[in-house]
C-alpha atoms as a PDB file:
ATOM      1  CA  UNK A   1      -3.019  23.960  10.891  1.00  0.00           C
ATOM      2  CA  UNK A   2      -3.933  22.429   7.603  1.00  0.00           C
ATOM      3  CA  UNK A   3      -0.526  19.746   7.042  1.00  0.00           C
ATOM      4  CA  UNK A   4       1.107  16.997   8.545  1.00  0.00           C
ATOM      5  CA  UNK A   5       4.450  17.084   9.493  1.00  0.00           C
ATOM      6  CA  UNK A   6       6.312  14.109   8.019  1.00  0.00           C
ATOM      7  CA  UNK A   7       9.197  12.185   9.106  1.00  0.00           C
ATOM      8  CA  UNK A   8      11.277  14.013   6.912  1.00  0.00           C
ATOM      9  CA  UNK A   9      10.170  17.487   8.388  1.00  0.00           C
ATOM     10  CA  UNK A  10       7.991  17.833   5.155  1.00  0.00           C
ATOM     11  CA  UNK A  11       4.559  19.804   6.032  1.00  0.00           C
ATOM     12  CA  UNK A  12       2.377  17.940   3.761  1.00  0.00           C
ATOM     13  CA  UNK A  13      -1.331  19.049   3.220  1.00  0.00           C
ATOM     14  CA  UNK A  14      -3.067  15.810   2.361  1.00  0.00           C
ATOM     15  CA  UNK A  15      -6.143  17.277   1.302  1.00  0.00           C
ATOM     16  CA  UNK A  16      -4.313  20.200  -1.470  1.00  0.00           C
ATOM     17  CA  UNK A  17      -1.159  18.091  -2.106  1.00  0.00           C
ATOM     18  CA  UNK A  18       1.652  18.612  -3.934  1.00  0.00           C
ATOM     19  CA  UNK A  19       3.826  16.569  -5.534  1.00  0.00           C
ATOM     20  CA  UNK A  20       6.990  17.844  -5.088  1.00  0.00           C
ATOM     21  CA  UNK A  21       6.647  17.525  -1.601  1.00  0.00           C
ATOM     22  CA  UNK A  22       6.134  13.710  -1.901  1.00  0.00           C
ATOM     23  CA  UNK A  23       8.926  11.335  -0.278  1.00  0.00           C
ATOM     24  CA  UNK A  24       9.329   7.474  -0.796  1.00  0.00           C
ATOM     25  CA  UNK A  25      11.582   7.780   2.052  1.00  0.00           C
ATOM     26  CA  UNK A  26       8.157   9.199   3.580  1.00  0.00           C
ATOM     27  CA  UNK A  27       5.852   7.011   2.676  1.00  0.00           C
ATOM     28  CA  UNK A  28       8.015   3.779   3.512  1.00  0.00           C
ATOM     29  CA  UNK A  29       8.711   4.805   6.976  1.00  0.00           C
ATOM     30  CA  UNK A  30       5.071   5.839   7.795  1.00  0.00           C
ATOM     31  CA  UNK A  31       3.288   2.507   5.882  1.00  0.00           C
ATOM     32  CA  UNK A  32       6.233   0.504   7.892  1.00  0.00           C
ATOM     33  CA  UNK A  33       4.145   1.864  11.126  1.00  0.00           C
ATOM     34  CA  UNK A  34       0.961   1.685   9.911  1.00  0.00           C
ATOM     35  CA  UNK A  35      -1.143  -1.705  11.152  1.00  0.00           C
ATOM     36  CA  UNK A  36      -3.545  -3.574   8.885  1.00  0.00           C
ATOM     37  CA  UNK A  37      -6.461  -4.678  10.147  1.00  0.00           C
ATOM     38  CA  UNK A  38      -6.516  -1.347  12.191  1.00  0.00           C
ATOM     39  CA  UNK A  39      -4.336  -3.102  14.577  1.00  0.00           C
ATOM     40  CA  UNK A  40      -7.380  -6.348  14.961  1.00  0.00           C
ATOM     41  CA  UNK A  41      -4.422  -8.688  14.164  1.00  0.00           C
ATOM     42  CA  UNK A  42      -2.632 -11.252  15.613  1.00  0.00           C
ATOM     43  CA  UNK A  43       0.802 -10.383  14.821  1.00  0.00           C
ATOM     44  CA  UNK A  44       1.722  -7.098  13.766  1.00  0.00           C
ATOM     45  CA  UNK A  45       1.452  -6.855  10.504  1.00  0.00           C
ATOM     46  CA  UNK A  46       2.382  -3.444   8.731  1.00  0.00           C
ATOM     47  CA  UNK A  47       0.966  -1.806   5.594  1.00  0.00           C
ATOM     48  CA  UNK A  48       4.211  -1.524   3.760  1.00  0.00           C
ATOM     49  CA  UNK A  49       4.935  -5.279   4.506  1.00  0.00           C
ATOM     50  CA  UNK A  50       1.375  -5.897   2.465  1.00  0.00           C
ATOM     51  CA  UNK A  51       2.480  -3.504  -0.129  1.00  0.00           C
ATOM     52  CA  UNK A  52       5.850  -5.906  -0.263  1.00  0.00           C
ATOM     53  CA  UNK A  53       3.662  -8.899   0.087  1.00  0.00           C
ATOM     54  CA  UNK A  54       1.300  -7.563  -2.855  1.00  0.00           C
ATOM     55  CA  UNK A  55       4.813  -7.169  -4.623  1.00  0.00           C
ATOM     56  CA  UNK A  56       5.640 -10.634  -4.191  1.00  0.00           C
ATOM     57  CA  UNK A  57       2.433 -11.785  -5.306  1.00  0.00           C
ATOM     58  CA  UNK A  58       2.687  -9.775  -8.784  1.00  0.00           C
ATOM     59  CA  UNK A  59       5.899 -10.991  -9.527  1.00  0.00           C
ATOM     60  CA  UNK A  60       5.085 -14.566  -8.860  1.00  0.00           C
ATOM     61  CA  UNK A  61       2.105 -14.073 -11.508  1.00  0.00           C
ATOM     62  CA  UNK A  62       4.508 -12.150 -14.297  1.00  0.00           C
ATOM     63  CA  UNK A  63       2.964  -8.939 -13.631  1.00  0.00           C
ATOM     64  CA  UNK A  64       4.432  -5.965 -15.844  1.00  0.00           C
ATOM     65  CA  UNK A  65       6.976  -3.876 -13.523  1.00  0.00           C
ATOM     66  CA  UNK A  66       4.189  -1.104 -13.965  1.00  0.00           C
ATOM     67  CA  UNK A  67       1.708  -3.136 -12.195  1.00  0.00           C
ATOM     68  CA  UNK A  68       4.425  -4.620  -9.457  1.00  0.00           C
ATOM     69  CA  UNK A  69       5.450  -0.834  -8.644  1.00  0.00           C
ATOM     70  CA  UNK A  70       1.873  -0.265  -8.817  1.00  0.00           C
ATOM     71  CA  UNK A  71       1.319  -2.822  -6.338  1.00  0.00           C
ATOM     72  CA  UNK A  72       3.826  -1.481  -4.059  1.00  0.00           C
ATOM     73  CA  UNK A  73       2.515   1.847  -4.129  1.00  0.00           C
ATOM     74  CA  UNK A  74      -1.205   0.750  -4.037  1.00  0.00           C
ATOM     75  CA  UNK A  75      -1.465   1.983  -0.622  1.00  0.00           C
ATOM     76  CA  UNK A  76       1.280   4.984  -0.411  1.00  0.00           C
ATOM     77  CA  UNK A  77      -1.790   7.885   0.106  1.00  0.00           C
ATOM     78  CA  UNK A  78      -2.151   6.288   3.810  1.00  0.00           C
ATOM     79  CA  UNK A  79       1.104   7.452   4.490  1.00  0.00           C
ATOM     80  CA  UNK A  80      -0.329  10.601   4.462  1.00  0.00           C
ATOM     81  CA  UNK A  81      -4.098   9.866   5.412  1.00  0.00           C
ATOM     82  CA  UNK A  82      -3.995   6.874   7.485  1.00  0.00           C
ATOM     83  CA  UNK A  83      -5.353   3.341   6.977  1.00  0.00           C
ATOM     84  CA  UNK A  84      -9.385   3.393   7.258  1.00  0.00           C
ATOM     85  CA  UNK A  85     -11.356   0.718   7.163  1.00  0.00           C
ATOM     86  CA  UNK A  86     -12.979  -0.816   4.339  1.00  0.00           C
ATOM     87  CA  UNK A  87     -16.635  -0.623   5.830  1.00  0.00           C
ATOM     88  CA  UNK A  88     -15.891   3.403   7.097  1.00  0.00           C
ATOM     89  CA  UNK A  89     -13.743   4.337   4.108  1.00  0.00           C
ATOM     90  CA  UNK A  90     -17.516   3.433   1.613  1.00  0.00           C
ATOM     91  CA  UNK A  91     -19.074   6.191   3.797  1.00  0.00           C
ATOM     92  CA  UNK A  92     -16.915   8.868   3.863  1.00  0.00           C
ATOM     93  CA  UNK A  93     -17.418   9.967   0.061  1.00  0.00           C
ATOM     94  CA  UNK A  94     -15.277  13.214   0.204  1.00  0.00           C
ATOM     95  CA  UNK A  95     -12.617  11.044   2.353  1.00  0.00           C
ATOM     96  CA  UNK A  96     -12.751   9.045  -1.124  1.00  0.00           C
ATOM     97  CA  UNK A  97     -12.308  11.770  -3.258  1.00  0.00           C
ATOM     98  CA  UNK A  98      -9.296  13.261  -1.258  1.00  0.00           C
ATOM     99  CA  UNK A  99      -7.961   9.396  -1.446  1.00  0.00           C
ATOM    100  CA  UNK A 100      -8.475   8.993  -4.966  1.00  0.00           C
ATOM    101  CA  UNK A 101      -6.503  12.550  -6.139  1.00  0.00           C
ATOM    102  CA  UNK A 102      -3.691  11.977  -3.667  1.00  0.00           C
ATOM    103  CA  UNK A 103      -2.977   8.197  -4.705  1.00  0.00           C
ATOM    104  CA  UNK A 104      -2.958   9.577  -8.382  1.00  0.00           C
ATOM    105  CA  UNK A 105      -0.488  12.191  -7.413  1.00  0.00           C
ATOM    106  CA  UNK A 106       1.645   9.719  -5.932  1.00  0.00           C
ATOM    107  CA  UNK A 107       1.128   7.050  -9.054  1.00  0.00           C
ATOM    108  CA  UNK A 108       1.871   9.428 -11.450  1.00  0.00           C
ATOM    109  CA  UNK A 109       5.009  11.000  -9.644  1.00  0.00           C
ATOM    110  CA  UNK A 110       6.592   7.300  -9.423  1.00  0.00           C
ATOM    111  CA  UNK A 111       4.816   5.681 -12.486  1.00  0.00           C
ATOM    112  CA  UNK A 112       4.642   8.804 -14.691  1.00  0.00           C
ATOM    113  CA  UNK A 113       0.907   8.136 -15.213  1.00  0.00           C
ATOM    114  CA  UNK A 114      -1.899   6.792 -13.488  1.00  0.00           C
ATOM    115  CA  UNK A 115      -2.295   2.759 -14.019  1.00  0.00           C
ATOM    116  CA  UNK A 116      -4.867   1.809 -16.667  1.00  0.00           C
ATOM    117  CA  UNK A 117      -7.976   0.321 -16.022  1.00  0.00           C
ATOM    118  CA  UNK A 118      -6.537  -2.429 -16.552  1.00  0.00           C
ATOM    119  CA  UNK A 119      -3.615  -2.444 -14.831  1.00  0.00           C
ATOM    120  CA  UNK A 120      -6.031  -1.336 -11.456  1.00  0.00           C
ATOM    121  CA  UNK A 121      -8.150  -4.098 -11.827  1.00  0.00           C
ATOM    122  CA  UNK A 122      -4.841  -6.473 -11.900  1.00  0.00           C
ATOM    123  CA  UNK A 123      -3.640  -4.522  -8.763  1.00  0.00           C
ATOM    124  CA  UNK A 124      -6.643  -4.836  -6.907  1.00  0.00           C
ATOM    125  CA  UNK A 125      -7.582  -8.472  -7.418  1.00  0.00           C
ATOM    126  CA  UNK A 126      -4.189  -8.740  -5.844  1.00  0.00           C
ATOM    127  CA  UNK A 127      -4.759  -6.717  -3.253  1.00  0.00           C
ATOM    128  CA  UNK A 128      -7.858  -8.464  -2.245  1.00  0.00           C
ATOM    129  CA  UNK A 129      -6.376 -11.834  -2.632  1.00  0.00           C
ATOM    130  CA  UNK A 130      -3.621 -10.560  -0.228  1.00  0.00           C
ATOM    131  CA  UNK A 131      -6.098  -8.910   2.160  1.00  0.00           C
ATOM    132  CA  UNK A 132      -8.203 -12.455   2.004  1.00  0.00           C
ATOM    133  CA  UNK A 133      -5.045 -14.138   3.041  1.00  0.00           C
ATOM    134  CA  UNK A 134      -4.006 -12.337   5.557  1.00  0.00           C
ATOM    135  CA  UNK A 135      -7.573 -12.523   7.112  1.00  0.00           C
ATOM    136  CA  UNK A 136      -6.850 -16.375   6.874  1.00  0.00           C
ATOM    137  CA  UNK A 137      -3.242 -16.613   8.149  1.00  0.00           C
ATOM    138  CA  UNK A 138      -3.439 -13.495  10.969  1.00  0.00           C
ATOM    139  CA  UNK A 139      -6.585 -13.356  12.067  1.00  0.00           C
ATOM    140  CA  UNK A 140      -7.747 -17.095  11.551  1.00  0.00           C
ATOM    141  CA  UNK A 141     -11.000 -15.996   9.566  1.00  0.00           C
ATOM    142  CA  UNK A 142     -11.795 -16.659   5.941  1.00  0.00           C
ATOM    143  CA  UNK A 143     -13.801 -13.765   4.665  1.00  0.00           C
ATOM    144  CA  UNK A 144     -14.281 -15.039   0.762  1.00  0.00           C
ATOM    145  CA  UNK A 145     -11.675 -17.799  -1.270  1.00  0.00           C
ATOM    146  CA  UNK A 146      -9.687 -15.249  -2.473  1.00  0.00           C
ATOM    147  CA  UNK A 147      -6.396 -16.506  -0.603  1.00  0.00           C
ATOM    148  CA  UNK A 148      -6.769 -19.260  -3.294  1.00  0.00           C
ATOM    149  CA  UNK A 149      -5.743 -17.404  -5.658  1.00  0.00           C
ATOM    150  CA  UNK A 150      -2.528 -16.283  -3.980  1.00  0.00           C
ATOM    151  CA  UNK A 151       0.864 -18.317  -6.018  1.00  0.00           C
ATOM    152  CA  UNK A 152       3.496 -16.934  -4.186  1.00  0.00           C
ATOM    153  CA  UNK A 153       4.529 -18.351  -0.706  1.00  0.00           C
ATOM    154  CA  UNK A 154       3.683 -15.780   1.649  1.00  0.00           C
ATOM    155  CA  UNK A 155       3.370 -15.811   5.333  1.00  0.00           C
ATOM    156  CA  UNK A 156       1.633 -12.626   7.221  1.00  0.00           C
ATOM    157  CA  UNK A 157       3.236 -12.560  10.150  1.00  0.00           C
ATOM    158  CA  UNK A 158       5.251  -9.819  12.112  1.00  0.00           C
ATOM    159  CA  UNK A 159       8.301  -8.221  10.730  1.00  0.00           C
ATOM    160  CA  UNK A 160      10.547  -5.817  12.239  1.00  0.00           C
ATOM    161  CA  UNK A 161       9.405  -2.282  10.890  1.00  0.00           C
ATOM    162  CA  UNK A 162      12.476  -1.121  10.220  1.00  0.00           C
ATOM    163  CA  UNK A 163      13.509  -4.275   8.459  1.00  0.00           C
ATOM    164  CA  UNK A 164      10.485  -3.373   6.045  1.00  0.00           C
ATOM    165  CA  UNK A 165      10.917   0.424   5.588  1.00  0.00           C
ATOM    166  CA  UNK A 166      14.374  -0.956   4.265  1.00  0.00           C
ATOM    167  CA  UNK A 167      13.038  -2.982   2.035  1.00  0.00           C
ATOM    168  CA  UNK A 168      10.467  -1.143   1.012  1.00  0.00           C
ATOM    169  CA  UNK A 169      12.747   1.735  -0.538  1.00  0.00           C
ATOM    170  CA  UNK A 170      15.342  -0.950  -1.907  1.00  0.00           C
ATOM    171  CA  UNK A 171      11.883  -2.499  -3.996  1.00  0.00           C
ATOM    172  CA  UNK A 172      10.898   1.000  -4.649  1.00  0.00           C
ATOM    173  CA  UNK A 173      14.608   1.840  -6.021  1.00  0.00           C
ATOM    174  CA  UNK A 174      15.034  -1.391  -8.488  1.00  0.00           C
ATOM    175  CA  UNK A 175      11.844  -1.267 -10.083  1.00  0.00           C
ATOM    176  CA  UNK A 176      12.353   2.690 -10.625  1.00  0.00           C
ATOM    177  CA  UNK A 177      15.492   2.053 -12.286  1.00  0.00           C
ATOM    178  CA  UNK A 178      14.147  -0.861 -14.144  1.00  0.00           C
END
């Protein structure tokens, strides 16, 4: 067998995707399961809820709606690969490459094109100001000063998962029809 079965009774070949067969209502409900932290966390604390807190964050620093939607989605390929680990996910180069071509897919179907250089580098200092503070607040470690950099008022604690898928697609909705 060379797919995953989604929620949505999609078989989904993360490795040769396509992107017709890619679902928001997929990728919300999956990333609403999905811990950070690969579960090392005090409170459960989902990926879609970071993608919502790395949302929040862009907004509250006048982000373009290209780089808040890209925010959202900055994490929509582990819906289909699962969350890895930042000191893993550097070693497995091909893992990388099948990443990288699936998260493009999934910009580009949402986005219409991949983000810039620019607008990656805006979506990743955000995502590792996010991942700093959640470090901070849900795991009571301070890996770099990142969190400092964090304007909005967030708090990474647990939220019910269905509660986020919700909101997840609602966020995913307005900013598509933006």
């Amino acid at each position: 067998m060379s797919y995953i079965t989604t929620i949505s009774g999609i078989h989904f070949d993360p490795v040769e995707p396509e992107e017709a067969l890619i679902r928001i209502e997929d990728i919300a409900h999956s990333l609403s399961r999905i811990c950070r932290g690969n579960g090392h966390v005090k409170e459960f604390h989902s990926v879609a809820q970071h993608s919502l807190e790395c949302l929040t964050e862009a907004r509250a620093r006048g982000e373009s709606k290209r780089v808040q939607l890209g925010c959202l989605l900055h994490d929509a390929s582990e819906a289909y690969l699962s969350d890895v680990t930042r000191p893993v996910k550097k070693m497995l180069t091909e893992y990388l490459v099948i990443e990288d071509r699936l998260q493009d897919l999934i910009w580009k179907k949402f986005m219409g094109s991949v983000p810039t250089p620019e607008e990656r580098e805006r979506i990743f200092a955000i995502d590792d100001a996010l991942m700093s503070l959640e470090f901070r607040q849900n795991m009571a470690e301070t890996i770099n000063e990142d969190y400092r950099k964090v304007v909005a008022e967030i708090r990474c604690g647990y939220r019910d998962m269905n509660e986020v898928e919700q909101e997840f697609l609602r966020e995913t909705d307005s900013l598509l029809r933006a």
